[in-house]
Protein backbone atom coordinates (compact mmCIF):
# COMPACT_ATOMS: atom_id res chain seq x y z
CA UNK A 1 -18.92 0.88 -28.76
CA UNK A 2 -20.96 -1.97 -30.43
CA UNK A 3 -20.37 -5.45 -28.21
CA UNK A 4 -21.02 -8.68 -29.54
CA UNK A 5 -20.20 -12.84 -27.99
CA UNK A 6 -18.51 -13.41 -31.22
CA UNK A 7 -15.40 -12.12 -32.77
CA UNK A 8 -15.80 -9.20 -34.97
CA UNK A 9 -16.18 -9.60 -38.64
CA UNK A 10 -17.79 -8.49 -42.04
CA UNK A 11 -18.90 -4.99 -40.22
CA UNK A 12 -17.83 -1.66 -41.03
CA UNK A 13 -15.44 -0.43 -38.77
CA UNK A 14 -15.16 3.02 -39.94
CA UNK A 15 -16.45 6.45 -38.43
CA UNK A 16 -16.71 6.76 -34.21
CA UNK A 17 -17.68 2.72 -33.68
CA UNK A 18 -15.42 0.62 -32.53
CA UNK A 19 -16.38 -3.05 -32.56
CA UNK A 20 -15.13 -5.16 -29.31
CA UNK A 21 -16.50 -8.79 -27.92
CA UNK A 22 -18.16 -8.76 -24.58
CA UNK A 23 -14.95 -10.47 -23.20
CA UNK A 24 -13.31 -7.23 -24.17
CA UNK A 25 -15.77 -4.76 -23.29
CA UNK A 26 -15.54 -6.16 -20.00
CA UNK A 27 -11.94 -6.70 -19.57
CA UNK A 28 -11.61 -2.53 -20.75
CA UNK A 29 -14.15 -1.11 -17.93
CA UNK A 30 -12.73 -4.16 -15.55
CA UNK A 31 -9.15 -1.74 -16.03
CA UNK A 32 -11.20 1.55 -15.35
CA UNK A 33 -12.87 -0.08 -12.28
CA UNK A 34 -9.23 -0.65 -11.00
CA UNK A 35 -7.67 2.20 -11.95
CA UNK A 36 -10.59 3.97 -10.11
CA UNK A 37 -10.56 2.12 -6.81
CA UNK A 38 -6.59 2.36 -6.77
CA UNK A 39 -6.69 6.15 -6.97
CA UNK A 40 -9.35 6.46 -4.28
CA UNK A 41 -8.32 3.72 -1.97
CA UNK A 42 -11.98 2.22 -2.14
CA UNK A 43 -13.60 -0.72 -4.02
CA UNK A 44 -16.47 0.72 -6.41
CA UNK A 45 -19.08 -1.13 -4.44
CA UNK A 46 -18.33 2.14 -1.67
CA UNK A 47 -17.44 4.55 -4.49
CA UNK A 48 -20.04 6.89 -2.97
CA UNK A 49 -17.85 7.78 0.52
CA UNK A 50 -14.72 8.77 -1.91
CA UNK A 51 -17.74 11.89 -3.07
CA UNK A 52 -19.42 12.01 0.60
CA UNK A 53 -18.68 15.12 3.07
CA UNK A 54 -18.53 15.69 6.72
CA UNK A 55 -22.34 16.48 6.36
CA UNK A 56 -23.11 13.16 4.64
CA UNK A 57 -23.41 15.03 0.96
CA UNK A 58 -22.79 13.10 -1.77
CA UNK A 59 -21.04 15.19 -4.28
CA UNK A 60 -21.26 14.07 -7.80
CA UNK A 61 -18.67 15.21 -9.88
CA UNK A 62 -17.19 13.13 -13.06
CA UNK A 63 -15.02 11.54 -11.45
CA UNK A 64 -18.08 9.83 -9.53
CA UNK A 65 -20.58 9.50 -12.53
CA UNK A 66 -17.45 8.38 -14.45
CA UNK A 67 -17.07 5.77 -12.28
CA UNK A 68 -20.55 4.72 -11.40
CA UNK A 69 -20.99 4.45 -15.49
CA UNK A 70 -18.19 1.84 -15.27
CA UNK A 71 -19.32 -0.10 -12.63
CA UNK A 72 -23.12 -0.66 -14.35
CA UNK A 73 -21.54 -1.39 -17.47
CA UNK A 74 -19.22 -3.81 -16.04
CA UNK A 75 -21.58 -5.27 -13.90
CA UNK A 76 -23.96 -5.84 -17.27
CA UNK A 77 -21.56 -7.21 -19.22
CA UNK A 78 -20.31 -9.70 -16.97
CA UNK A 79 -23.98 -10.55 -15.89
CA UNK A 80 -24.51 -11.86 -20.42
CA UNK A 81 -21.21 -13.38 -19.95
CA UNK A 82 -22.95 -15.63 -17.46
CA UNK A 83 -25.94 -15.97 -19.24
């Protein structure tokens, strides 16, 4: 996914790239983010007990790195937003 401030045009769009604004970007892993914390009861800033044990284990499956992907790309797009 190529990300850009300004509205795509003039690129090629063909192949495996998909060309999205930052707003967009965002507003796509902002839905992940959500869908993730619904399904685990937990906001992603505590993702890691949702993966944790009784032993204090952290367990990280895809769900988890799925999720933590998410969370650092949302959290970088929305940090250029603001710049």
């Amino acid at each position: 996914m190529m990300t850009d401030r300004a509205a795509p045009g003039g690129l090629l769009t063909g192949g495996h790239v998909r060309v999205v604004t930052l707003d967009q970007a965002a507003a796509e892993a902002r839905e992940r983010l959500d869908e993730y914390e619904s399904r685990y009861d937990l906001p992603s800033e505590r993702r890691a007990e949702a993966f944790t044990d009784a032993q204090g284990h952290l367990h990280q499956t895809g769900d988890y790195l799925l999720w933590t992907d998410t969370w650092q790309r949302w959290r970088a797009l929305t940090a250029r937003l603001s710049s």
